[in-house]
N, C-alpha and C. Protein backbone atom coordinates (compact mmCIF):
# COMPACT_ATOMS: atom_id res chain seq x y z
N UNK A 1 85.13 39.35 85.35
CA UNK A 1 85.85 38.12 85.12
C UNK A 1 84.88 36.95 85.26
N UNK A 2 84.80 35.87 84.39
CA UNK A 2 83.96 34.79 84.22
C UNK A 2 84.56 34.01 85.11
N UNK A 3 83.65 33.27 85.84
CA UNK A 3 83.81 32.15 86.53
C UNK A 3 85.39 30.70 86.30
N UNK A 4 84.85 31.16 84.22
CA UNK A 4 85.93 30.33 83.38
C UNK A 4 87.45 30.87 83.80
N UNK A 5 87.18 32.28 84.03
CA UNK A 5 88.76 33.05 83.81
C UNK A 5 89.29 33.00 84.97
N UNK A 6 88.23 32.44 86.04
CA UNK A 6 88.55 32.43 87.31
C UNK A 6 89.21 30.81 88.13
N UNK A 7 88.73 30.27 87.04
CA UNK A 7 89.61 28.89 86.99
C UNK A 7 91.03 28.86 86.52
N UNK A 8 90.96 29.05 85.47
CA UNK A 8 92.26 29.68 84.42
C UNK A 8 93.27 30.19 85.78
N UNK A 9 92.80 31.38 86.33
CA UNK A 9 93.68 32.08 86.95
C UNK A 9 94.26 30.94 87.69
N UNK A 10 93.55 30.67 88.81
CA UNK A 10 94.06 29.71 89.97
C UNK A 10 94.66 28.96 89.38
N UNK A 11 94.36 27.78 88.10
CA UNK A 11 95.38 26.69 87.85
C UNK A 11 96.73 27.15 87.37
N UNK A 12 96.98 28.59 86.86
CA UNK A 12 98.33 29.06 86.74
C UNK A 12 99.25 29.42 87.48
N UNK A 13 98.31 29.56 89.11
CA UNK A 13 99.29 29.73 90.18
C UNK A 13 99.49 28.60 90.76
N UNK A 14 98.74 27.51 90.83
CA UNK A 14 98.89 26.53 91.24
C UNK A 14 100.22 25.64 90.45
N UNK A 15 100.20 25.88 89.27
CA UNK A 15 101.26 25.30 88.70
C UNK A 15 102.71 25.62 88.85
N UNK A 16 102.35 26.68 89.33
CA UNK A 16 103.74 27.31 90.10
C UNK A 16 104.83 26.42 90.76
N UNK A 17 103.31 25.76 91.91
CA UNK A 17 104.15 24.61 92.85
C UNK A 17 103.64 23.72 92.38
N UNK A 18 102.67 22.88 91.86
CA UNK A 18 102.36 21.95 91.58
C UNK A 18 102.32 20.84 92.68
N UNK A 19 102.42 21.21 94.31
CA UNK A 19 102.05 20.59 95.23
C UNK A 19 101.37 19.09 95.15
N UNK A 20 100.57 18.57 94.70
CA UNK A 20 100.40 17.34 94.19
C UNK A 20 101.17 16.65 93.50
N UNK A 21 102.19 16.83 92.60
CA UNK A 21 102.89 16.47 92.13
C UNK A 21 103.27 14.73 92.39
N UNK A 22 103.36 14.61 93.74
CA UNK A 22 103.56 13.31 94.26
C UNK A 22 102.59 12.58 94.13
N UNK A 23 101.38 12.80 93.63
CA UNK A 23 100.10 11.66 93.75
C UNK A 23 100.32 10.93 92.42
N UNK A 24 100.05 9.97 92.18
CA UNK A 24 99.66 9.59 90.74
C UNK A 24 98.14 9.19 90.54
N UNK A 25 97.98 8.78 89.54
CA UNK A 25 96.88 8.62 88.32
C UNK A 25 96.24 7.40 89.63
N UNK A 26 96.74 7.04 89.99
CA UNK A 26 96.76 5.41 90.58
C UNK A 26 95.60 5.84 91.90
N UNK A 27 94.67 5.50 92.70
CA UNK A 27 93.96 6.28 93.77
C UNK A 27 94.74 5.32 94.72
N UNK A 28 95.00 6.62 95.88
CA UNK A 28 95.81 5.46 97.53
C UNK A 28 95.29 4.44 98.09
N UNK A 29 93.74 4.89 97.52
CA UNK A 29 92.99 3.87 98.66
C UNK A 29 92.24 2.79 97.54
N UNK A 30 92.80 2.72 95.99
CA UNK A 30 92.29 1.73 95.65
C UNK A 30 90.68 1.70 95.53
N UNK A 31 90.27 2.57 95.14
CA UNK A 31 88.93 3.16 95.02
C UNK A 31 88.22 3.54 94.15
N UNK A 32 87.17 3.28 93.61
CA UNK A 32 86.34 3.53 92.58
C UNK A 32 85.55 4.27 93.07
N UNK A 33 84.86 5.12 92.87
CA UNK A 33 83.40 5.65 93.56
C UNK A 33 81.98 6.45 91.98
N UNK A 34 81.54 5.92 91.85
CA UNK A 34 80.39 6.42 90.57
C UNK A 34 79.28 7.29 91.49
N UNK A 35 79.31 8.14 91.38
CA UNK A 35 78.07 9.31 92.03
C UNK A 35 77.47 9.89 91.04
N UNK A 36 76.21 10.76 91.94
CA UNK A 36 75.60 11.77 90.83
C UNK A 36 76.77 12.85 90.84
N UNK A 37 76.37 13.62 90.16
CA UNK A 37 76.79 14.84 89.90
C UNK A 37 76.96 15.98 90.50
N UNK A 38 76.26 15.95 92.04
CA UNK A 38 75.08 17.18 93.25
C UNK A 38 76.54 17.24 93.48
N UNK A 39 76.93 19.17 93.35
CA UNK A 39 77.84 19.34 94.12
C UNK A 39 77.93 19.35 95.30
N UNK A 40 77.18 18.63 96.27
CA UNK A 40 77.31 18.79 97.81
C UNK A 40 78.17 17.50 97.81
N UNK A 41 78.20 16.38 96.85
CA UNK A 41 79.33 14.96 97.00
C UNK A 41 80.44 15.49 96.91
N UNK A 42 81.32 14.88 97.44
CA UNK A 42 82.85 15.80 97.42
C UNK A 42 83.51 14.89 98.40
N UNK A 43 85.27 14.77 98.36
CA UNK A 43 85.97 14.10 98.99
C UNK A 43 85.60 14.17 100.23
N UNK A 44 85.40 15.86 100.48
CA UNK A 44 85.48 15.95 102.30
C UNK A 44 84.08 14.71 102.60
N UNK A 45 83.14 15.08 101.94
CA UNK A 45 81.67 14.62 102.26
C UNK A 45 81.70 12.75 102.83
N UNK A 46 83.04 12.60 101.81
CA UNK A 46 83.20 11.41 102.13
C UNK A 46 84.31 10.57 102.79
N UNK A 47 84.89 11.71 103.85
CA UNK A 47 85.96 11.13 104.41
C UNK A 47 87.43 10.90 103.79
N UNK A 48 87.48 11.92 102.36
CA UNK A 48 88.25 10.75 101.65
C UNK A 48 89.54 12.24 100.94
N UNK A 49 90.99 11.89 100.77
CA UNK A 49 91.43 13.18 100.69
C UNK A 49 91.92 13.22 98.73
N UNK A 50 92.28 14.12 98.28
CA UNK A 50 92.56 14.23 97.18
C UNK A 50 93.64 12.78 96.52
N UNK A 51 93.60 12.69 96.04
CA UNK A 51 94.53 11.09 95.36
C UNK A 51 94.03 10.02 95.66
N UNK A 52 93.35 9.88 97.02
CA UNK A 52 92.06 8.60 97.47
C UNK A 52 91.83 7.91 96.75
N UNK A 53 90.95 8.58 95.40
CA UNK A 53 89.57 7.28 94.91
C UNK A 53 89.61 7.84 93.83
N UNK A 54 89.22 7.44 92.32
CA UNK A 54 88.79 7.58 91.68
C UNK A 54 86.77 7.95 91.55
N UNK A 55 86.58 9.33 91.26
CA UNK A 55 85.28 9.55 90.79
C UNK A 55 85.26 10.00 90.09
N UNK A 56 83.69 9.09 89.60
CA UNK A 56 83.43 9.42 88.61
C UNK A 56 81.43 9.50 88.18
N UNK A 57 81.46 10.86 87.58
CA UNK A 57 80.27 11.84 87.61
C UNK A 57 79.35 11.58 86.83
N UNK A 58 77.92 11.93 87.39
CA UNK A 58 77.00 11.69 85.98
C UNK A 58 75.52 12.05 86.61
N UNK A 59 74.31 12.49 85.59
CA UNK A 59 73.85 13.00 86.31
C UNK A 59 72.76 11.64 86.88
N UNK A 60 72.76 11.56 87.88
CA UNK A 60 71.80 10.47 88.92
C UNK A 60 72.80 9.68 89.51
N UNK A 61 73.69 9.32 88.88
CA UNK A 61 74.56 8.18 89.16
C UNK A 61 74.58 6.91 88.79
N UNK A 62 74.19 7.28 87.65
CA UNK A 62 73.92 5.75 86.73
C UNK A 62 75.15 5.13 86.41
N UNK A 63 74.92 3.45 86.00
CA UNK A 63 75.82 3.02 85.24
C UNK A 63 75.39 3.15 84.37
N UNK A 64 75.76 3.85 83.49
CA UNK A 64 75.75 3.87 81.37
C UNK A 64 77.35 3.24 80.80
N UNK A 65 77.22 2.94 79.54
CA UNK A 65 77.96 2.11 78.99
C UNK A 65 79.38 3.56 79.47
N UNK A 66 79.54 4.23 79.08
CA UNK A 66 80.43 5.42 79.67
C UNK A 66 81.50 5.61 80.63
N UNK A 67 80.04 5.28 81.79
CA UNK A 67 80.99 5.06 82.82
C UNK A 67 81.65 4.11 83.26
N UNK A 68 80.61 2.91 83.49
CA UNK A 68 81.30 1.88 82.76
C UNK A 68 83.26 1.29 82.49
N UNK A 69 82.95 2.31 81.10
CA UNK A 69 84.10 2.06 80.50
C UNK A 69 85.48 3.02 81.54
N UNK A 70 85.00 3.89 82.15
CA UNK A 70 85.96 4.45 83.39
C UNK A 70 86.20 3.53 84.71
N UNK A 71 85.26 2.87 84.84
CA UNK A 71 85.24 2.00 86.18
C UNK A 71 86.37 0.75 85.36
N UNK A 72 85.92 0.50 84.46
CA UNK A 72 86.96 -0.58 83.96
C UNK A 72 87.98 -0.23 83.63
N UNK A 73 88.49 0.58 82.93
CA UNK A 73 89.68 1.65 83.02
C UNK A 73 90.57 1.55 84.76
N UNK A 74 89.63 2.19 85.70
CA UNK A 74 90.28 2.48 86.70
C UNK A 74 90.56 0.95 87.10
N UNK A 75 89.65 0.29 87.38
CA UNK A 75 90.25 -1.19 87.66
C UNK A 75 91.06 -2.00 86.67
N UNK A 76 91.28 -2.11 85.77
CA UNK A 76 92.25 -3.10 85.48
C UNK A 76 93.88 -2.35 84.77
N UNK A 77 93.20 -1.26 84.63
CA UNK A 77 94.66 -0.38 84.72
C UNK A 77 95.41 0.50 85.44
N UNK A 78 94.12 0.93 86.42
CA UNK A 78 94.86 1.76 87.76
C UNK A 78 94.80 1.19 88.94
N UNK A 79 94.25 -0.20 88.85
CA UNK A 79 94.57 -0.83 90.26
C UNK A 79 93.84 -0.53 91.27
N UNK A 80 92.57 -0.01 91.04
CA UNK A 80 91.38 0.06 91.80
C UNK A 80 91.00 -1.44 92.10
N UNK A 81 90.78 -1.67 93.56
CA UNK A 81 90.38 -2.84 93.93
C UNK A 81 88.38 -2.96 94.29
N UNK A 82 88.14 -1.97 95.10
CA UNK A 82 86.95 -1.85 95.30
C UNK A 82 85.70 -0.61 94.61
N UNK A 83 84.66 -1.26 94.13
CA UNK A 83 83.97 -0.05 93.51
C UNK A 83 82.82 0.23 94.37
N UNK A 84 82.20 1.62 94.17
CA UNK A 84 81.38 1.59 95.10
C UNK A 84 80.53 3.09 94.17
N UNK A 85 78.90 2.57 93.95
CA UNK A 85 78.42 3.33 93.87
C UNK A 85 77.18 4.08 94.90
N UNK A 86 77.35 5.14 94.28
CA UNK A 86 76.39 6.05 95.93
C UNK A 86 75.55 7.10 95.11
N UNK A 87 74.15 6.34 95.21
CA UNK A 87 73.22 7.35 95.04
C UNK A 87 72.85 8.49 96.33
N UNK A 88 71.73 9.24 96.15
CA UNK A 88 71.47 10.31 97.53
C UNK A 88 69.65 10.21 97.36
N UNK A 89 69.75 10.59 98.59
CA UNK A 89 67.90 10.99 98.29
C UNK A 89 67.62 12.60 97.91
N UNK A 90 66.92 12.51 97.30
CA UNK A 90 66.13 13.90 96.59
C UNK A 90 67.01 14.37 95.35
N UNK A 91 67.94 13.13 94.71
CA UNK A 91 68.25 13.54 93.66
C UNK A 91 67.74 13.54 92.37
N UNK A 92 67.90 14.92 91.73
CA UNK A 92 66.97 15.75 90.83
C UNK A 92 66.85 14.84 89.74
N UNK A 93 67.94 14.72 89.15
CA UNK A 93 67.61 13.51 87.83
C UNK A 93 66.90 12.31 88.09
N UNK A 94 66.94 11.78 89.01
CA UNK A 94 66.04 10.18 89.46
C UNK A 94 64.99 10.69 90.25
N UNK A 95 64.53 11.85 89.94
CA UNK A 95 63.26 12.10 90.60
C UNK A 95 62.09 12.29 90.26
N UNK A 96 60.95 11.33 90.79
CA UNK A 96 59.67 12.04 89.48
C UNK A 96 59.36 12.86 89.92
N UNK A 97 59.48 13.59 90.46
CA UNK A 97 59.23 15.46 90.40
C UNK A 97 60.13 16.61 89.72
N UNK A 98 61.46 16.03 89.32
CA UNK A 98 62.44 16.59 88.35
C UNK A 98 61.58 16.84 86.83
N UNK A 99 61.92 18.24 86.64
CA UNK A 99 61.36 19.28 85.57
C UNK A 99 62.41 19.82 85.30
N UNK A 100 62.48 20.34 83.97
CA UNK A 100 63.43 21.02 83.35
C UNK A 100 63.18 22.56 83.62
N UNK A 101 63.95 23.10 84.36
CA UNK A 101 63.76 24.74 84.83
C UNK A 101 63.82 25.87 83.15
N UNK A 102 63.06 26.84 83.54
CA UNK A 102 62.73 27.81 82.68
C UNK A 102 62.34 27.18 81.30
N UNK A 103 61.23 25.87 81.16
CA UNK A 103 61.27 25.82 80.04
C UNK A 103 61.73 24.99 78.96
N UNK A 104 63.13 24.83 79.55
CA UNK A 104 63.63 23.97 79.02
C UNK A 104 63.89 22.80 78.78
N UNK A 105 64.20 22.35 77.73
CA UNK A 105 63.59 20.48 77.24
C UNK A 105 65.15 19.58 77.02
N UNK A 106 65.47 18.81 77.71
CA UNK A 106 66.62 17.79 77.11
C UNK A 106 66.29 17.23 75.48
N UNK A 107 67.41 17.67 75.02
CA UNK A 107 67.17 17.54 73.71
C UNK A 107 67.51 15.82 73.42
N UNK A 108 66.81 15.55 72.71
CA UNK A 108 66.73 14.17 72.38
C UNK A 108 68.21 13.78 71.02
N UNK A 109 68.81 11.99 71.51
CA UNK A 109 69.59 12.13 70.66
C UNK A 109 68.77 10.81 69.34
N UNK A 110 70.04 10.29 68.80
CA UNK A 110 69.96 9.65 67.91
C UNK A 110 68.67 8.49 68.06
N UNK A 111 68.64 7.69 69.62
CA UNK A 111 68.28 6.63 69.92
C UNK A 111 67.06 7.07 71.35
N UNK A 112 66.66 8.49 70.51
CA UNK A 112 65.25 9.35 72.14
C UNK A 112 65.80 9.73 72.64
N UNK A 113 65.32 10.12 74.24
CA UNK A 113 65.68 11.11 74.93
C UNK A 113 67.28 10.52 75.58
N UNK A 114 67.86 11.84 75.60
CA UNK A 114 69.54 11.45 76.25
C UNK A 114 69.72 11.01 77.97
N UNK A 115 68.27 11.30 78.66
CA UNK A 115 68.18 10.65 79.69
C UNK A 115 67.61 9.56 79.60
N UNK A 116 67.73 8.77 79.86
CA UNK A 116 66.91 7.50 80.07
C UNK A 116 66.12 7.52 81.48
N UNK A 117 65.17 6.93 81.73
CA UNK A 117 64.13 6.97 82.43
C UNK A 117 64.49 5.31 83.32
N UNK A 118 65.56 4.52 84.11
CA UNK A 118 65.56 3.43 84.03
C UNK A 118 64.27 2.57 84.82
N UNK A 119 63.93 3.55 86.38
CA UNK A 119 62.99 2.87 87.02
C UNK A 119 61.87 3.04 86.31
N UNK A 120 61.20 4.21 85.23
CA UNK A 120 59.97 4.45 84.75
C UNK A 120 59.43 5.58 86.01
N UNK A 121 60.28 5.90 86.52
CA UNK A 121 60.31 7.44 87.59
C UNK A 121 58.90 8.19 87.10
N UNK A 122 59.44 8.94 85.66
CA UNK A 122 58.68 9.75 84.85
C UNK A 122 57.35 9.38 84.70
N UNK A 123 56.92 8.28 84.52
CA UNK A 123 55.07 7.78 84.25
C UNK A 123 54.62 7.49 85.53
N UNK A 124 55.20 8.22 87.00
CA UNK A 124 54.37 8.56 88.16
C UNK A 124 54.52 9.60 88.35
N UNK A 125 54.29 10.85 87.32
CA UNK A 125 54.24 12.03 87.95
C UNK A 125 52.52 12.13 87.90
């Protein structure tokens, strides 16, 4: 069973009860939060319980036009009052020692590479 089928499963029992049911779209605590992506960030990590805050993912924790457009989303339509972004140390994408494992190359889009480089990280390796 794939990891995928192993999601699948759980959200069909979960829907059973649908236990959340009572939260809405809306976060309790009025919260924005923009992080990297490192699965070690997580509600518990931050004190904070499911329906809390709005996050939202990416890899380093950049603002790109993207997210952006979610942070503004959550504030002027879900009533997020405070935003708050949180980088970490030794994170892989904002790092000039970050390499692409086995080989592999971020494929470049329309307008160069799909990462952007913002501090110039990359020309101190």
């Amino acid at each position: 069973m794939s990891v995928i089928d192993e999601v699948l499963e759980a959200n069909e029992i979960y829907s059973h009860t649908h236990e959340l049911r009572r939260l809405t779209p809306r976060p309790a605590r009025k919260l924005a939060i923009l992080t990297c992506m490192d699965t070690r960030l997580s509600i518990r990590t931050l004190g904070l319980m499911t329906g809390d805050a709005h996050i939202i993912r990416n890899a380093g924790g950049i603002v790109t036009e993207d997210s952006l457009r979610s942070l503004l989303i959550s504030h002027y339509l879900l009533d997020t009052e405070e935003i708050m972004v949180i980088n970490h140390t030794d994170c892989g994408p904002r790092s000039p020692l970050a390499k692409p494992r086995n080989g592999k190359k971020l494929p470049d889009g329309p307008h160069g590479p799909r990462f952007q480089d913002p501090e110039g990280l990359s020309e101190s390796r």
